[in-house]
N, C-alpha and C. Protein backbone atom coordinates (compact mmCIF):
# COMPACT_ATOMS: atom_id res chain seq x y z
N UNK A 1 -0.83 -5.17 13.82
CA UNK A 1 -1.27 -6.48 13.36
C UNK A 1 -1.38 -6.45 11.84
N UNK A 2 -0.87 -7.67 11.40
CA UNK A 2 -0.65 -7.46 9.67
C UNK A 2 -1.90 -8.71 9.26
N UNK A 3 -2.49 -8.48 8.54
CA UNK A 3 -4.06 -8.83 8.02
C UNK A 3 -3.69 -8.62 6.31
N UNK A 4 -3.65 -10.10 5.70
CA UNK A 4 -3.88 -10.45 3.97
C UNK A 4 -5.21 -10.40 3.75
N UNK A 5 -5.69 -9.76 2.88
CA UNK A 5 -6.90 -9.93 1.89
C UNK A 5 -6.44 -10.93 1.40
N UNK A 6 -7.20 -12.09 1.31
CA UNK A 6 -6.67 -13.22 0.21
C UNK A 6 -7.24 -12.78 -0.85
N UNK A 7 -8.62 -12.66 -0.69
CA UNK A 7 -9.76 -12.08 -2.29
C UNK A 7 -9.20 -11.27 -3.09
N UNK A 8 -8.39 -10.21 -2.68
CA UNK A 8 -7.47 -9.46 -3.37
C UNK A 8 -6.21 -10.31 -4.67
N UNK A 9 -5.66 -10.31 -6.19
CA UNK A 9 -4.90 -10.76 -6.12
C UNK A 9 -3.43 -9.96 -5.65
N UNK A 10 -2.46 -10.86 -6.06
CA UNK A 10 -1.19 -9.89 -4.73
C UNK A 10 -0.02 -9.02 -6.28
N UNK A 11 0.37 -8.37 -6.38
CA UNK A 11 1.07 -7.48 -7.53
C UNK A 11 2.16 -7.51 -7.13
N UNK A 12 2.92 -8.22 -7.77
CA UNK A 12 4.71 -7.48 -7.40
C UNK A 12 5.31 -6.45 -7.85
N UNK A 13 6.57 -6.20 -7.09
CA UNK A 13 6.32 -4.50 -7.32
C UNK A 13 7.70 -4.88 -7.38
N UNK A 14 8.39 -3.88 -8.23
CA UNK A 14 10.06 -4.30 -8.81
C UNK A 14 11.24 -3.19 -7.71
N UNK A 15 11.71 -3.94 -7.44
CA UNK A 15 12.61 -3.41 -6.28
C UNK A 15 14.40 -3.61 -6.46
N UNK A 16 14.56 -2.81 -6.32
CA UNK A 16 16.28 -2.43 -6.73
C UNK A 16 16.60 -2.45 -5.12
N UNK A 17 18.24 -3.21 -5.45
CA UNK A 17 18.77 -3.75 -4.22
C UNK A 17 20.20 -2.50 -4.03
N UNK A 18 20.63 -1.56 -3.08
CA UNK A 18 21.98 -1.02 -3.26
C UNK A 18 22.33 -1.00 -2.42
N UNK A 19 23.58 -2.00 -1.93
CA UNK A 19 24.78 -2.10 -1.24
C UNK A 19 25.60 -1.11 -0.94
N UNK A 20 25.60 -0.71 -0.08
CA UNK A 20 26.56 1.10 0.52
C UNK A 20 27.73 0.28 1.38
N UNK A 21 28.88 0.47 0.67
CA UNK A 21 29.96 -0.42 1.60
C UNK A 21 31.61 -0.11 1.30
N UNK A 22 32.46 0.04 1.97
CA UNK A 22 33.67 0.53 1.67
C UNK A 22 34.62 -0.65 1.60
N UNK A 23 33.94 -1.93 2.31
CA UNK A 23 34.59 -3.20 2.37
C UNK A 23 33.58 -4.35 1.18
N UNK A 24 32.87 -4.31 1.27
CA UNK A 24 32.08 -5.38 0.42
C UNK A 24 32.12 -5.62 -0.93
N UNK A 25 31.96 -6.73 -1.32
CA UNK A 25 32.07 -6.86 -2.98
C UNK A 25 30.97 -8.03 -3.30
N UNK A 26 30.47 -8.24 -4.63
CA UNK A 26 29.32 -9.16 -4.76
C UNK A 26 29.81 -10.50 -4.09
N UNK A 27 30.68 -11.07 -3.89
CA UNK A 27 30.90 -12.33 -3.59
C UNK A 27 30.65 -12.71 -1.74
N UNK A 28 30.87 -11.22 -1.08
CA UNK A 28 30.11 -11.59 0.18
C UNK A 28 29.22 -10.52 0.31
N UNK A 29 28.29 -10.35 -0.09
CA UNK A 29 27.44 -9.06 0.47
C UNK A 29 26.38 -10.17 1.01
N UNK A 30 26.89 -10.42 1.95
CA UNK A 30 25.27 -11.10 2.46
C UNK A 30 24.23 -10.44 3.06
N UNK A 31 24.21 -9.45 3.36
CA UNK A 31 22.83 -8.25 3.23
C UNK A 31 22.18 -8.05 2.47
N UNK A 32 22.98 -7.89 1.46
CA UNK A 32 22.40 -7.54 -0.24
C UNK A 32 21.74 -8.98 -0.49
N UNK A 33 22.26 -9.75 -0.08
CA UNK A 33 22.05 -11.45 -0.86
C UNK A 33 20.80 -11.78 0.24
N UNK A 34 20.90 -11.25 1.32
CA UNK A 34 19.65 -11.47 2.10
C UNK A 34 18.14 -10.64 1.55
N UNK A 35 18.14 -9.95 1.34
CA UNK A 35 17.20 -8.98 0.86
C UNK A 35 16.72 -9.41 -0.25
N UNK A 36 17.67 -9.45 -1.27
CA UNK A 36 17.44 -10.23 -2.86
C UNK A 36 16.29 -11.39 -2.39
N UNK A 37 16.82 -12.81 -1.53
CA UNK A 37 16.48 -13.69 -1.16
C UNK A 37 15.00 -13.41 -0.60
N UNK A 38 15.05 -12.56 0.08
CA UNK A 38 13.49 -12.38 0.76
C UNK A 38 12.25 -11.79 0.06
N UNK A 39 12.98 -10.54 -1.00
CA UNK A 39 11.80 -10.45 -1.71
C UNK A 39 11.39 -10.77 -2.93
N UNK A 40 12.14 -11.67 -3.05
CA UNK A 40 11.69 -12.73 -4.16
C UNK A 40 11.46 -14.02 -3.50
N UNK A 41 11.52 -14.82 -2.58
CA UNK A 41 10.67 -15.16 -2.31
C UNK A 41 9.39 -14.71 -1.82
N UNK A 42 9.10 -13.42 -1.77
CA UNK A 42 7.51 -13.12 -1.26
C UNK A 42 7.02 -12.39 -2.43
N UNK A 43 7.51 -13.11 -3.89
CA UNK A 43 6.55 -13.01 -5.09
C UNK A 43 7.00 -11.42 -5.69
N UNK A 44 8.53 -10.83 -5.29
CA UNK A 44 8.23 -9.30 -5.67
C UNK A 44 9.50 -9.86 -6.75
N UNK A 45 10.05 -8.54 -7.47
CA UNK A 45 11.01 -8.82 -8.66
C UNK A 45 12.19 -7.68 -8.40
N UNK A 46 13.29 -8.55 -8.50
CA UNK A 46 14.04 -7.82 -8.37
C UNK A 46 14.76 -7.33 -9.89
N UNK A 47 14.55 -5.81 -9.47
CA UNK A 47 14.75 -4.68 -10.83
C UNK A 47 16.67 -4.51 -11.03
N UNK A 48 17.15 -4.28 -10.49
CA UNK A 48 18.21 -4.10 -10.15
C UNK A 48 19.46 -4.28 -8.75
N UNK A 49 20.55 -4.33 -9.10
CA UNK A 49 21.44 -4.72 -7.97
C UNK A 49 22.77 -3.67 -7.99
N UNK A 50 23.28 -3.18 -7.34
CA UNK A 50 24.65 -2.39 -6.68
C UNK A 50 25.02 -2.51 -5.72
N UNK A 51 26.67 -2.47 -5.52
CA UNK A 51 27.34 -2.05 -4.90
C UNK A 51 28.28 -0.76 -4.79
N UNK A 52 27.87 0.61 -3.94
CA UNK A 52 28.60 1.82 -4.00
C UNK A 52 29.52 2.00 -2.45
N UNK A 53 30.57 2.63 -3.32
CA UNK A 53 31.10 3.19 -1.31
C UNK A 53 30.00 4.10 -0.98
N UNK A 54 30.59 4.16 1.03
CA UNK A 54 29.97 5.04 1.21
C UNK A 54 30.12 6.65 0.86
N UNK A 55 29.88 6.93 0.24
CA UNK A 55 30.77 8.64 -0.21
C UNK A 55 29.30 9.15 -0.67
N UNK A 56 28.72 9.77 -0.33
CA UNK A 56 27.60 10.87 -0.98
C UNK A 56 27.21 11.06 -1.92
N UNK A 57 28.28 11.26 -3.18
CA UNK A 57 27.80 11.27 -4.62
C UNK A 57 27.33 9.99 -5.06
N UNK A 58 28.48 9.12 -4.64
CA UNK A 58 27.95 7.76 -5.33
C UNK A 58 26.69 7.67 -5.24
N UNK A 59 26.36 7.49 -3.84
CA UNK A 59 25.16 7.32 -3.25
C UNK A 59 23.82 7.94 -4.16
N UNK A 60 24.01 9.27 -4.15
CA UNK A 60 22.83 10.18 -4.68
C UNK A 60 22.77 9.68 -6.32
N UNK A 61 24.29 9.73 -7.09
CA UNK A 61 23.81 8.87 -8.21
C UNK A 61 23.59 7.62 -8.49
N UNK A 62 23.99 7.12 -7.87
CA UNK A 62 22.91 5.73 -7.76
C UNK A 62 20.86 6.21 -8.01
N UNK A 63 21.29 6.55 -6.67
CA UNK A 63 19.59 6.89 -6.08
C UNK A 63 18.76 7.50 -7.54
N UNK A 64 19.74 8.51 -7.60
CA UNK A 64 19.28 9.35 -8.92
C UNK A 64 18.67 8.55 -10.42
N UNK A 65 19.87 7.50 -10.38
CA UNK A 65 19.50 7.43 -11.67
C UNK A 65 17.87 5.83 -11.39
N UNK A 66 18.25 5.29 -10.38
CA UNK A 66 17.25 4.60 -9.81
C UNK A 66 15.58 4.89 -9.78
N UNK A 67 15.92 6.11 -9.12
CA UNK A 67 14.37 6.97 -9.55
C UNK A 67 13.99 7.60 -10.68
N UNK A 68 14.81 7.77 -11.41
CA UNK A 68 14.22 8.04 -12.85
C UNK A 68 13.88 6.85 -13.89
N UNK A 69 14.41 5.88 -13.60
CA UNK A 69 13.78 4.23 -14.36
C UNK A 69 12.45 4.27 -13.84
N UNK A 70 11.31 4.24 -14.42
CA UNK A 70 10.35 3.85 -14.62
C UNK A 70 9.90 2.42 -14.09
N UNK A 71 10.78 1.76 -14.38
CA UNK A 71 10.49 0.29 -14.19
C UNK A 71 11.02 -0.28 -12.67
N UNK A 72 11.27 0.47 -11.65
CA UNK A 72 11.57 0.75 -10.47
C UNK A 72 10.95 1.23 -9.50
N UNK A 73 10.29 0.74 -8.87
CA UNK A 73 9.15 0.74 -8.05
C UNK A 73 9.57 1.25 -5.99
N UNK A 74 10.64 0.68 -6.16
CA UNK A 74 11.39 0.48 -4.71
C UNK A 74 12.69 0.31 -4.70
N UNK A 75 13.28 1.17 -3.90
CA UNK A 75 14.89 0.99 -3.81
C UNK A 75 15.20 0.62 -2.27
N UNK A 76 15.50 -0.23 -1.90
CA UNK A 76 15.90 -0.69 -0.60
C UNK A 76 17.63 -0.37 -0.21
N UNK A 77 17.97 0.00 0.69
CA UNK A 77 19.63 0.15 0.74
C UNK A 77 19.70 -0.47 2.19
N UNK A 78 21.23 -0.98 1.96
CA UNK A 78 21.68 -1.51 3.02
C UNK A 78 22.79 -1.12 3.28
N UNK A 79 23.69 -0.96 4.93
CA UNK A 79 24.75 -0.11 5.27
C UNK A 79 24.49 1.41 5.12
N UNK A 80 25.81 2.28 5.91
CA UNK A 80 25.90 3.36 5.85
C UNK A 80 24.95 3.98 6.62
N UNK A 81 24.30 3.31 7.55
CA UNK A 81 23.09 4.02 8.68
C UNK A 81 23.65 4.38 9.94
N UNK A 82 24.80 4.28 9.87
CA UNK A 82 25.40 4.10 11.46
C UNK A 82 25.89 6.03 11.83
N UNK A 83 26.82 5.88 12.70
CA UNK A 83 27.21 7.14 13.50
C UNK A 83 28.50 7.30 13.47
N UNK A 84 29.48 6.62 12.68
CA UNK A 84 30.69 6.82 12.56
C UNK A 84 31.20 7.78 11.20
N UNK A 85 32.02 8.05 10.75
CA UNK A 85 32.45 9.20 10.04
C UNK A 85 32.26 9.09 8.72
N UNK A 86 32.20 7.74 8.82
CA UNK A 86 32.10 7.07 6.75
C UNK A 86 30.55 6.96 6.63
N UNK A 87 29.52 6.65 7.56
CA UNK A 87 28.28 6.52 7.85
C UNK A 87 27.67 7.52 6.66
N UNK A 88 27.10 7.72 5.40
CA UNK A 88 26.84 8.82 5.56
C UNK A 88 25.35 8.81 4.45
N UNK A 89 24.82 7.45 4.36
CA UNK A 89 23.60 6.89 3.68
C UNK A 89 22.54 7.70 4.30
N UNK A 90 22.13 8.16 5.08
CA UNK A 90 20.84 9.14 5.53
C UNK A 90 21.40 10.55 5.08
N UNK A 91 22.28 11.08 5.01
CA UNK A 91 23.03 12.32 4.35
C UNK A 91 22.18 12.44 2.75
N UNK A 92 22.45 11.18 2.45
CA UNK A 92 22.72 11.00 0.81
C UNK A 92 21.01 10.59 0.48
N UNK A 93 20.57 9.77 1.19
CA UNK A 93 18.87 9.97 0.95
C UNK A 93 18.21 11.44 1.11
N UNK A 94 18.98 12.24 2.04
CA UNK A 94 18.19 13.61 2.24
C UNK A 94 18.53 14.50 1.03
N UNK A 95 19.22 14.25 0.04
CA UNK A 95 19.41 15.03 -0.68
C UNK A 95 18.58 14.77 -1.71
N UNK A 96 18.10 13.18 -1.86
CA UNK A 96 17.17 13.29 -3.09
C UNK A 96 15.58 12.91 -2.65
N UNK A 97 15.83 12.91 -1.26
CA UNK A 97 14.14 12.80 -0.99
C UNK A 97 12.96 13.67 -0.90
N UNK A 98 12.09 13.52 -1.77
CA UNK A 98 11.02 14.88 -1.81
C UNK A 98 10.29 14.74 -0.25
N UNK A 99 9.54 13.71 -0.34
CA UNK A 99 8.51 13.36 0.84
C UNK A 99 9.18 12.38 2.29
N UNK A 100 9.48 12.33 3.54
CA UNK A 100 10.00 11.29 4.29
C UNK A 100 8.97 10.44 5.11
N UNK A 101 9.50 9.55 4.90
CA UNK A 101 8.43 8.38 5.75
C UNK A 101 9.02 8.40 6.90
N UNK A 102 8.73 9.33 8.15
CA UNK A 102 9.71 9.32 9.50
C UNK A 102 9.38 7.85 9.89
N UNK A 103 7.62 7.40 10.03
CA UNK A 103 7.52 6.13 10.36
C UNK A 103 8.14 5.19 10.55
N UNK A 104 9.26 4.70 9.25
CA UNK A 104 9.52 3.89 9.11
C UNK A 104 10.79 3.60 9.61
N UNK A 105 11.79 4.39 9.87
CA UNK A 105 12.82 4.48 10.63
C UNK A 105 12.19 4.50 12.19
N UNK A 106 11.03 4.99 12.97
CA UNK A 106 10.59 5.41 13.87
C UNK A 106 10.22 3.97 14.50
N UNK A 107 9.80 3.02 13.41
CA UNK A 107 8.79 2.08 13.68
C UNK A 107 10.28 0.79 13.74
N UNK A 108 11.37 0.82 12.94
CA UNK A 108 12.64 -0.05 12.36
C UNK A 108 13.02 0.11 13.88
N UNK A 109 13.46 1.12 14.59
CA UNK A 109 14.38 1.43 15.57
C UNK A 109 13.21 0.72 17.25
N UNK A 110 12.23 1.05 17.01
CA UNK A 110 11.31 0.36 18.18
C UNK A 110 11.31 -1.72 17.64
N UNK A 111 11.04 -1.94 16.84
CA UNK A 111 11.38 -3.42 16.21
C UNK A 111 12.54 -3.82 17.14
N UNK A 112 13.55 -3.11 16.59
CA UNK A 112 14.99 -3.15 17.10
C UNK A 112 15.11 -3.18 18.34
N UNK A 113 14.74 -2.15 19.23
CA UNK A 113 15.06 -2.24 20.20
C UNK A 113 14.41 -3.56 20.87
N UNK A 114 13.54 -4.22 20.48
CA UNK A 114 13.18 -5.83 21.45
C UNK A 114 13.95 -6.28 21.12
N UNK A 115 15.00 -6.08 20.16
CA UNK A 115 16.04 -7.43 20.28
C UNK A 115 17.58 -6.68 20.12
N UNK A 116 17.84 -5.68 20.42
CA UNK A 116 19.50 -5.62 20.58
C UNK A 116 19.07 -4.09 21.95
N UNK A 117 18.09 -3.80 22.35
CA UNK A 117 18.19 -2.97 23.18
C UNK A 117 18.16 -1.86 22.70
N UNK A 118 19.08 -0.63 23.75
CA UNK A 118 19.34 0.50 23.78
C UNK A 118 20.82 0.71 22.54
N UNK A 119 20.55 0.08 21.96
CA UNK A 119 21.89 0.12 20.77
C UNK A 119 21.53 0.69 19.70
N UNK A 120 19.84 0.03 19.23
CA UNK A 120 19.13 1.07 18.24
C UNK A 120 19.38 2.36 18.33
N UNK A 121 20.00 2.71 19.08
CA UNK A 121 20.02 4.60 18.97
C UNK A 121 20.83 4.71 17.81
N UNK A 122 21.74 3.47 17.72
CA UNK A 122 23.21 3.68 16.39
C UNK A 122 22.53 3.68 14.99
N UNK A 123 21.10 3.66 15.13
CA UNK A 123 20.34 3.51 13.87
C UNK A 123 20.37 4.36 13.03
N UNK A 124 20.08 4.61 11.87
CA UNK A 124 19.72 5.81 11.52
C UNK A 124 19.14 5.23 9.84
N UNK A 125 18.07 4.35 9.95
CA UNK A 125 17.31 3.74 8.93
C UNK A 125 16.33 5.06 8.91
N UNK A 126 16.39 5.04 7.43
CA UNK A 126 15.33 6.36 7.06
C UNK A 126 14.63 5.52 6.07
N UNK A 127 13.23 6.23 5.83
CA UNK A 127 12.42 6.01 4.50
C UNK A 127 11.39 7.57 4.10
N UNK A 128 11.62 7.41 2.46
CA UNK A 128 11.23 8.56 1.86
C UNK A 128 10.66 8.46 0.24
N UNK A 129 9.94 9.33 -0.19
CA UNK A 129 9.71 8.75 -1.58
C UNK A 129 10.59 10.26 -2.33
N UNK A 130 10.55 9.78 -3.53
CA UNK A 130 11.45 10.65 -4.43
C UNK A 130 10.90 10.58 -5.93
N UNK A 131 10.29 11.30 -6.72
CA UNK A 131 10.20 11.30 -8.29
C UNK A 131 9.35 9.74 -8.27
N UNK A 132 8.22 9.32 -7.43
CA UNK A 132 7.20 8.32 -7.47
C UNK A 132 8.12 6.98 -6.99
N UNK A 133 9.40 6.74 -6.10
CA UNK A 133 9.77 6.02 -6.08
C UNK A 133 10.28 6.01 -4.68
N UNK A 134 9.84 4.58 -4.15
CA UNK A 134 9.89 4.60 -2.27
C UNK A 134 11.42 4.27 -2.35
N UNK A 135 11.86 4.88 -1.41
CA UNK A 135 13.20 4.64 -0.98
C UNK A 135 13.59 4.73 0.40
N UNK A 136 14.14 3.01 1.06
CA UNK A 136 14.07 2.81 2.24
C UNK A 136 15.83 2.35 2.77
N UNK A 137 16.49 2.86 3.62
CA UNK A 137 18.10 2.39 4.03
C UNK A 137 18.01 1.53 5.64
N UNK A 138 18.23 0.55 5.17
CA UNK A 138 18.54 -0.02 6.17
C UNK A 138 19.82 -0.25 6.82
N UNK A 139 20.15 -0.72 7.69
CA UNK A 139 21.64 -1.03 8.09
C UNK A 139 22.19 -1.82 7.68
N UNK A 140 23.18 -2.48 7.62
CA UNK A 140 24.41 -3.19 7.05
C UNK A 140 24.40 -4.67 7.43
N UNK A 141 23.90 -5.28 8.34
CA UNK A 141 23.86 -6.54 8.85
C UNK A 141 22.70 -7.19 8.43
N UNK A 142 22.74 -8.53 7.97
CA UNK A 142 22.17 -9.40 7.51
C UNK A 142 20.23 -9.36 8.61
N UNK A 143 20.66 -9.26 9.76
CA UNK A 143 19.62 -9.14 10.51
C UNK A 143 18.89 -8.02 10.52
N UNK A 144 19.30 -6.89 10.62
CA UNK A 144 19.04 -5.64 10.87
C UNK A 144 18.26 -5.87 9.12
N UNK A 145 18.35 -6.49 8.03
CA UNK A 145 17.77 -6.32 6.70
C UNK A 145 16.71 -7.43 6.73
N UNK A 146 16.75 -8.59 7.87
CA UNK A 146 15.45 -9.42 7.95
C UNK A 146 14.43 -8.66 9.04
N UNK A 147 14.76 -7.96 9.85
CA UNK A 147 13.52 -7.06 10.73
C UNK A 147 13.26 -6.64 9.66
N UNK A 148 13.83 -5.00 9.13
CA UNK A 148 13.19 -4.26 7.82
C UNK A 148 12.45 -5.12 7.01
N UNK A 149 13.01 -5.93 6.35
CA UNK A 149 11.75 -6.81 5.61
C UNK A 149 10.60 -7.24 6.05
N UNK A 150 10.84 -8.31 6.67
CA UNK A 150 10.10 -9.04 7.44
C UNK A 150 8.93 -8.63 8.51
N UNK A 151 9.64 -7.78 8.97
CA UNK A 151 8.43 -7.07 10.06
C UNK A 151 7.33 -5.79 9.64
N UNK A 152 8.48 -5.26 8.44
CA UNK A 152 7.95 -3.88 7.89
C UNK A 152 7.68 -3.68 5.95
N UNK A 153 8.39 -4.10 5.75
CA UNK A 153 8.35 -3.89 4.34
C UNK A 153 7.84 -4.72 3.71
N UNK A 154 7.58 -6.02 3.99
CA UNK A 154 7.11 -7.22 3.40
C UNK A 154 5.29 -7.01 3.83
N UNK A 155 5.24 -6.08 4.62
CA UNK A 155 3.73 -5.95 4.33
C UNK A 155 3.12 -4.71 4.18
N UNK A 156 4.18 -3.79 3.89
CA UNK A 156 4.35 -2.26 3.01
C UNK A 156 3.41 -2.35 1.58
N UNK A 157 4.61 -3.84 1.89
CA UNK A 157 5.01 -3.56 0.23
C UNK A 157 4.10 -4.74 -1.04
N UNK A 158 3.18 -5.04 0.33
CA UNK A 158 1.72 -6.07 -0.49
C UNK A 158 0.73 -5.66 -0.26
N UNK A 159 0.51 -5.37 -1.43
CA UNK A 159 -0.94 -4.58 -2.12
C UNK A 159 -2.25 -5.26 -1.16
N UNK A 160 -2.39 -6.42 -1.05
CA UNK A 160 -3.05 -6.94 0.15
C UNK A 160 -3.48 -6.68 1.51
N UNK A 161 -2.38 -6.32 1.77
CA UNK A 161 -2.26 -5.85 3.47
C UNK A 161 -2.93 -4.83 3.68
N UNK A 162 -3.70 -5.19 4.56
CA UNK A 162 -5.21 -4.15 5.16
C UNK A 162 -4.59 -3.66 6.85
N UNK A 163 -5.51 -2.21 7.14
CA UNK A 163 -6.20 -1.94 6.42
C UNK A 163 -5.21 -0.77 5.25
N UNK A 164 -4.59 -0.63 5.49
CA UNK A 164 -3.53 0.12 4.17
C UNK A 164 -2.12 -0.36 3.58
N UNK A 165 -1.75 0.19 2.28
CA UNK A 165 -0.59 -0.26 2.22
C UNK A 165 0.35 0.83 1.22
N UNK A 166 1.59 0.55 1.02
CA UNK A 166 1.88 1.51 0.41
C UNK A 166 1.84 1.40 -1.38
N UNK A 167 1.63 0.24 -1.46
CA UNK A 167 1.58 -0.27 -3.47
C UNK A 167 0.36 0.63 -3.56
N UNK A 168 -0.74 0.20 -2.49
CA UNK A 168 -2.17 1.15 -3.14
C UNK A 168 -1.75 2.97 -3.34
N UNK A 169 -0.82 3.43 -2.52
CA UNK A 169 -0.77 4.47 -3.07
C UNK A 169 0.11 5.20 -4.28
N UNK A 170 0.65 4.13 -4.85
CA UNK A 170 1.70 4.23 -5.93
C UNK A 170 1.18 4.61 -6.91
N UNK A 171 -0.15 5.22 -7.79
CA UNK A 171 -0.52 5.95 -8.79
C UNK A 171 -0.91 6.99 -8.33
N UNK A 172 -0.35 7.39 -7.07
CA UNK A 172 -1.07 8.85 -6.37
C UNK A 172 0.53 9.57 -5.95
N UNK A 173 1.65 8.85 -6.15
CA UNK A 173 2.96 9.69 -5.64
C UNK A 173 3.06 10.54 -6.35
N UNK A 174 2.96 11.07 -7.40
CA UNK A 174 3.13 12.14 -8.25
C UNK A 174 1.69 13.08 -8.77
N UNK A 175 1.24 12.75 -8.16
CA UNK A 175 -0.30 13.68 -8.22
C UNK A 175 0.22 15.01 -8.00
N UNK A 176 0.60 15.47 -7.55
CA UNK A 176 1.25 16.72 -7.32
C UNK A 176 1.60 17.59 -8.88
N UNK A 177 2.52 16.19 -9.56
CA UNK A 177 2.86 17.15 -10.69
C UNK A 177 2.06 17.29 -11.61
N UNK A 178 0.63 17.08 -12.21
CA UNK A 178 -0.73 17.09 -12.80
C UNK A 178 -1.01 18.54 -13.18
């Protein structure tokens, strides 16, 4: 059950959008254009935008240079979650993720399954933080990026949302290196 503090005020948190796709280009990424759309309308800012193939390096430098901007709070990805040979976006998060949020893939794939079934198994949405910066892959379809939002990340990702959330712990991801 998702519960707003209103008394609280609400903080937007700057979120980079990256498109993993061997077919897509800005003029139809409507995943990418869905996501953009959703979290800016729910008051957050969008930091940045890409489109990479799926190939591993790209991927990791993307990611790479993503988490070292400062001004980058959240990296959301879309595509490349699947089980086929080009698939290879959970590959490419494991290489730069310090900490994993199993949850959130755990919690994406049960969502899922009330509405496409036993197909969620083709999932393979991960979330993890890296160098103080959450990083979440979703799948490739316009829908599969309104569950992730909508059901999960859109109240992750507001400082509001009781009784925890993940913005409150964003001056504590790097406590470690102190």
């Amino acid at each position: 059950m998702s519960r707003i503090d209103e008394q609280r005020p609400f903080l937007p948190v700057n979120i980079a959008i990256l498109t993993i796709s061997d077919s897509r280009g800005a003029a139809d990424d409507r995943s990418g254009d869905s996501l953009v759309e959703m979290l800016t309308r729910d008051g957050h800012k969008l930091a940045a935008r890409a489109i990479v193939k799926d190939e591993v390096p790209a991927i990791v430098g993307q990611l790479t240079q993503w988490i070292a901007e400062p001004a980058i709070d959240v990296v959301i990805s879309t595509g490349g979650t699947g089980i086929t040979g080009r698939d290879v976006t959970p590959e490419a998060f494991d290489r730069v993720i310090e900490k994993r949020i199993d949850g959130f893939g755990e919690l994406f794939r049960w969502l899922s399954f009330q509405k496409i079934g036993t197909s969620t198994i083709q999932s393979r949405a991960v979330g993890g933080v890296a160098g103080g910066t959450y990083l979440f892959a979703l799948p490739g379809s316009p829908g599969a990026c309104r569950d992730g939002w909508d059901e999960i990340l859109k109240w992750q990702l507001d400082n509001r949302h009781r009784p925890c959330n993940l913005v409150e712990l964003m001056p504590r991801l790097q406590e470690h290196l102190r």
